[in-house]
C-alpha atoms as a PDB file:
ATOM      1  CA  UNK A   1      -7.267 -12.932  -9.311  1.00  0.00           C
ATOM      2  CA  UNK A   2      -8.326 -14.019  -5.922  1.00  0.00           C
ATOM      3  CA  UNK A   3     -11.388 -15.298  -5.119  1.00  0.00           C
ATOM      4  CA  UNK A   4     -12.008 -14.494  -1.982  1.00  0.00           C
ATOM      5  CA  UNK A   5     -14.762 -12.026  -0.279  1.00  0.00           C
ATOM      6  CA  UNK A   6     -12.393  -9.692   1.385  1.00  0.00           C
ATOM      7  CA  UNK A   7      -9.212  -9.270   3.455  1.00  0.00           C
ATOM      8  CA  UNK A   8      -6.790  -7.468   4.834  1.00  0.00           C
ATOM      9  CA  UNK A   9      -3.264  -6.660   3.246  1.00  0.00           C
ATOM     10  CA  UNK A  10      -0.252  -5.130   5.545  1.00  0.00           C
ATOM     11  CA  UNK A  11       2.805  -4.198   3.685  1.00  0.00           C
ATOM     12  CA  UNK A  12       6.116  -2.693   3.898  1.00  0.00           C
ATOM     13  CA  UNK A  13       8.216  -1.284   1.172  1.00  0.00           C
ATOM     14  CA  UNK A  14      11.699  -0.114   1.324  1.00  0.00           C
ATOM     15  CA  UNK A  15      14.385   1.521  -0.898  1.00  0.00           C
ATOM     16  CA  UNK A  16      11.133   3.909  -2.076  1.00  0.00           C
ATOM     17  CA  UNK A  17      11.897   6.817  -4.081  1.00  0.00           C
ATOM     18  CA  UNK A  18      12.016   9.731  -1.565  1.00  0.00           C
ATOM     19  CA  UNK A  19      10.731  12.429  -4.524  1.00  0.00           C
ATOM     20  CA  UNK A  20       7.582  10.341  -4.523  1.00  0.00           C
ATOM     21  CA  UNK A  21       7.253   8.982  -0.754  1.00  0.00           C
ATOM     22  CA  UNK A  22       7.490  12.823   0.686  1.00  0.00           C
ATOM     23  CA  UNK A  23       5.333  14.271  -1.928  1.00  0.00           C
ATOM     24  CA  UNK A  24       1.686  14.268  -0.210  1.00  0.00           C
ATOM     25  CA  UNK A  25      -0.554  14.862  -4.113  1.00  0.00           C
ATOM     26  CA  UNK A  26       1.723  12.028  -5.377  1.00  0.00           C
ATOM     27  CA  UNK A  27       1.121   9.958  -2.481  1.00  0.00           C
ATOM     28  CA  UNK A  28      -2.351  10.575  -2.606  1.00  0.00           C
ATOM     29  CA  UNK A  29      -3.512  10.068  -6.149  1.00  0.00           C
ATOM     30  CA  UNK A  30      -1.212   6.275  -5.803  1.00  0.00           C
ATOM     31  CA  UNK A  31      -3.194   5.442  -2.835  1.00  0.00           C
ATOM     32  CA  UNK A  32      -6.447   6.913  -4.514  1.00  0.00           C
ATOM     33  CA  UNK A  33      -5.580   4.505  -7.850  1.00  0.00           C
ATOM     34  CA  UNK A  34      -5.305   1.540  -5.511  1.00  0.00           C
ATOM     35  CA  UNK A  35      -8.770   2.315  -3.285  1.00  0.00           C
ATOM     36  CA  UNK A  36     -10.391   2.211  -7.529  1.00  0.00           C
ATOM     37  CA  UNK A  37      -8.920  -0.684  -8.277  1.00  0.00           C
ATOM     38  CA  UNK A  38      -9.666  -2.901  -4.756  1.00  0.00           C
ATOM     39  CA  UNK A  39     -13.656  -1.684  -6.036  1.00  0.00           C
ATOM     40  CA  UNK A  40     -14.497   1.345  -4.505  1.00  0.00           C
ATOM     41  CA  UNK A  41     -17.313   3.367  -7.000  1.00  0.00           C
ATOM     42  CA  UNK A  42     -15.911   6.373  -8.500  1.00  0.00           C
ATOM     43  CA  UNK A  43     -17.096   9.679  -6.107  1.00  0.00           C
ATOM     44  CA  UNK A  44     -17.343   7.420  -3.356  1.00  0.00           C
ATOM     45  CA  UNK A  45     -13.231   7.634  -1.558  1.00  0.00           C
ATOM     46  CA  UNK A  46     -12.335  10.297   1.038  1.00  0.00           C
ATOM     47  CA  UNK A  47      -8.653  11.084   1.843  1.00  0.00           C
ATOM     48  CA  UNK A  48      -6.832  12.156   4.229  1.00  0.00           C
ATOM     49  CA  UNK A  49      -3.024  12.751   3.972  1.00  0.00           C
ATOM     50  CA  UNK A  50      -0.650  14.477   7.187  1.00  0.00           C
ATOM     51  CA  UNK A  51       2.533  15.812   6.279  1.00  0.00           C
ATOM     52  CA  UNK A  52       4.716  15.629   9.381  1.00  0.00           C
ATOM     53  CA  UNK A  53       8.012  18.156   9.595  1.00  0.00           C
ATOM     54  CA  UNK A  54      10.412  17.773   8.601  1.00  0.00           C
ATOM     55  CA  UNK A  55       9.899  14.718   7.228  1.00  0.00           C
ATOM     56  CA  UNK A  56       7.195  11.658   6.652  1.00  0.00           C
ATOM     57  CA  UNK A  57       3.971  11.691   6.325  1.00  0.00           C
ATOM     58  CA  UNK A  58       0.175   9.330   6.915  1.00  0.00           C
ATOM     59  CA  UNK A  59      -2.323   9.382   4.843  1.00  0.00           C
ATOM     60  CA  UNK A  60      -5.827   6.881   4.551  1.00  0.00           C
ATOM     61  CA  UNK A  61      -8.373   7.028   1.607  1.00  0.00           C
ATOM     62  CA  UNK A  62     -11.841   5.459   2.701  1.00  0.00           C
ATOM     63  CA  UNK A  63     -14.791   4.395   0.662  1.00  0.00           C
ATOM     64  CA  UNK A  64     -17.490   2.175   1.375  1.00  0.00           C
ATOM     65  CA  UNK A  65     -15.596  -1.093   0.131  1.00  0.00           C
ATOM     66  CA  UNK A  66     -11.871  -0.099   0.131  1.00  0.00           C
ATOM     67  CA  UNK A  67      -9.762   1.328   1.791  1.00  0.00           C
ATOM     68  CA  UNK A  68      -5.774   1.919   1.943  1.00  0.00           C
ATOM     69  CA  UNK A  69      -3.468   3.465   4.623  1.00  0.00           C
ATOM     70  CA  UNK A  70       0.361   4.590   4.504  1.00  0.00           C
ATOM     71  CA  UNK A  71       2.702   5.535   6.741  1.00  0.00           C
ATOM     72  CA  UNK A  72       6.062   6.395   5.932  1.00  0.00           C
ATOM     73  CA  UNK A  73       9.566   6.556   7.184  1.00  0.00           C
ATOM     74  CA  UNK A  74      11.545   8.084   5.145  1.00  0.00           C
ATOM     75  CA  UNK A  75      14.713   8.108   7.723  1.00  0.00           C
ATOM     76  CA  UNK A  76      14.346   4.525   7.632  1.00  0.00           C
ATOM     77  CA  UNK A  77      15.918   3.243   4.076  1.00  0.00           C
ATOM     78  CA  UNK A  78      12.957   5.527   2.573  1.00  0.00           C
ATOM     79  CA  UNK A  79      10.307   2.770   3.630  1.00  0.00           C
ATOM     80  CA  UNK A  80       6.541   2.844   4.287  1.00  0.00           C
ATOM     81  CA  UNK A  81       4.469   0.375   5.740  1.00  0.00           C
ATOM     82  CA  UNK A  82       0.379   0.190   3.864  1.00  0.00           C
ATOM     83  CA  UNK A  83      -2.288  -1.515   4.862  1.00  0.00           C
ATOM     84  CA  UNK A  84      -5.131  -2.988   2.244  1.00  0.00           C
ATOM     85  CA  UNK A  85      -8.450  -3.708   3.424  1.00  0.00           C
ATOM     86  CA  UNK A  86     -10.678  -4.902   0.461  1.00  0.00           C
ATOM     87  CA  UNK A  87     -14.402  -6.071   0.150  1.00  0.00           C
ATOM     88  CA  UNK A  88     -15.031  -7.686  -3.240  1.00  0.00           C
ATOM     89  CA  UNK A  89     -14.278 -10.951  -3.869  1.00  0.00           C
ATOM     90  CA  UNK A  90     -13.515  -9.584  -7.689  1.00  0.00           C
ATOM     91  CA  UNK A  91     -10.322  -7.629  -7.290  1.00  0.00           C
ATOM     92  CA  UNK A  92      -6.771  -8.949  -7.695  1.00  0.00           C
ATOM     93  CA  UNK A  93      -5.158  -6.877  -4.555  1.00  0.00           C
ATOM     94  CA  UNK A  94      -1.645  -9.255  -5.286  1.00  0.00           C
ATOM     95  CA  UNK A  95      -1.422  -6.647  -8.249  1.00  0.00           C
ATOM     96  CA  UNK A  96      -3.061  -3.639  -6.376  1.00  0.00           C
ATOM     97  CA  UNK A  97       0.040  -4.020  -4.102  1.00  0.00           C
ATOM     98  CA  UNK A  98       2.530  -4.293  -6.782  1.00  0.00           C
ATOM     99  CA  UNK A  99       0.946  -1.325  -8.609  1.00  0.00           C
ATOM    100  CA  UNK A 100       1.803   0.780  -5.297  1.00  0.00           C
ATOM    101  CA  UNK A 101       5.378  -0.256  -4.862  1.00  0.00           C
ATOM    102  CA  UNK A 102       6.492   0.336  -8.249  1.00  0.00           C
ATOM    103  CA  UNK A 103       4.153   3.874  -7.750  1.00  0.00           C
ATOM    104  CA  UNK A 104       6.765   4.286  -4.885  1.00  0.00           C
ATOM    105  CA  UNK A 105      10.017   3.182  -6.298  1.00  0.00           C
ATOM    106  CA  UNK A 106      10.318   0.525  -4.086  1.00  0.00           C
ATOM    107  CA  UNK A 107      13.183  -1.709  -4.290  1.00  0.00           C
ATOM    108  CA  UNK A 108      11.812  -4.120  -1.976  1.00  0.00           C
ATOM    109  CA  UNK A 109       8.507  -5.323  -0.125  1.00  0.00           C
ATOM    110  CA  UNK A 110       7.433  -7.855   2.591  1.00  0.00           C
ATOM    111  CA  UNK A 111       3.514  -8.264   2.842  1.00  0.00           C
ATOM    112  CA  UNK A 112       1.113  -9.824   5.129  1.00  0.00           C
ATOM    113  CA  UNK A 113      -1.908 -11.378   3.723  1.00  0.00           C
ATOM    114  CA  UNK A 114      -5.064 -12.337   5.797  1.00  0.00           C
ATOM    115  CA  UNK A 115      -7.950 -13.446   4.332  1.00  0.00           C
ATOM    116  CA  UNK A 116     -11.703 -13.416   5.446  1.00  0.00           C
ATOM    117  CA  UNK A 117     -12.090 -16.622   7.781  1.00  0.00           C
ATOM    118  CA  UNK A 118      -8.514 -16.919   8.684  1.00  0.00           C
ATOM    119  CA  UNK A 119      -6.568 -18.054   6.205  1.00  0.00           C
ATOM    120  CA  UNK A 120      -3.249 -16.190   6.076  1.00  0.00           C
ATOM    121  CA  UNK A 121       0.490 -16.201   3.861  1.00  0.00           C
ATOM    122  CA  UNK A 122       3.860 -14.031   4.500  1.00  0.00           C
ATOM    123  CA  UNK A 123       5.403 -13.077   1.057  1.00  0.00           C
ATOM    124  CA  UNK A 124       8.810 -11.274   0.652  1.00  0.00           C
ATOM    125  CA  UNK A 125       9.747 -10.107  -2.424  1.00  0.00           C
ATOM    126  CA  UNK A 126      12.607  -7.774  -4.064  1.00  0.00           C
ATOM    127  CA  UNK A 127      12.007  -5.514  -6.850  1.00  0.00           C
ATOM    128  CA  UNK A 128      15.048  -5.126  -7.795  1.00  0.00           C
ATOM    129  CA  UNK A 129      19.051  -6.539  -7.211  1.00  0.00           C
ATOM    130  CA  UNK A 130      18.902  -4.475  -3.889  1.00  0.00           C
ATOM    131  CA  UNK A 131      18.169  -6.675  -0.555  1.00  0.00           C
ATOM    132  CA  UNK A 132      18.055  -5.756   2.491  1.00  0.00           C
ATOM    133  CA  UNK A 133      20.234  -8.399   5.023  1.00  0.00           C
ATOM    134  CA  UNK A 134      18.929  -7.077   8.525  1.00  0.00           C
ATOM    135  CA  UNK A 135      15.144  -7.376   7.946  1.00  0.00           C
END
């Protein structure tokens, strides 16, 4: 766990499965999982998810002390990027992150971590024995 108050998360996944990554109540109820765990009080989230045609989608669930985005691009070696914002200095968002890529399949994910006051770290990191040579 991190002890921090708060901070902000950006992520990108690749290799995602595209069954789960173009289904909008499966990408929901992942992204709703992750806004529990980074604190938010049950009955408290609000979601919304855009399906774009013919294919990709957005979506952003909200609560008071949480919140996660997505945006994907399927075309695009079925990736997505997400952004984390967080709150609570009593949430472990390192495993909040993880939790979403395997929810997505994801072979792969590169992540952007900035903390509250300024402190910041890149992490790359494969999920698998796929890589991906021209990121």
């Amino acid at each position: 766990m991190t002890d921090v108050t708060g901070g902000r998360w950006v992520a990108e996944i690749y290799g995602c499965n595209l069954e789960v990554l173009e289904n909008p109540k499966l990408v929901e109820v992942a992204l709703r999982d992750a806004v529990f765990k980074l604190g938010a009080p049950p009955g408290s989230v609000q979601a919304t998810v855009y399906k774009f045609y013919p294919q990709g989608l957005s979506a952003a669930i909200l609560s008071p002390v949480a919140a996660v985005m997505i945006h994907t691009w399927p075309e695009d070696d079925a990736s997505a990027a997400l952004d984390l914002y967080f709150f609570k200095p009593d949430v472990d968002p390192e495993s909040v992150l993880r939790g979403l890529a395997r929810a997505f399949g994801a072979r792969e994910e590169s992540a952007f971590r900035l903390w509250r006051g300024g402190e910041h770290e890149i992490k790359r990191r494969s999920q698998g024995n796929a890589s991906r040579s021209n990121r």
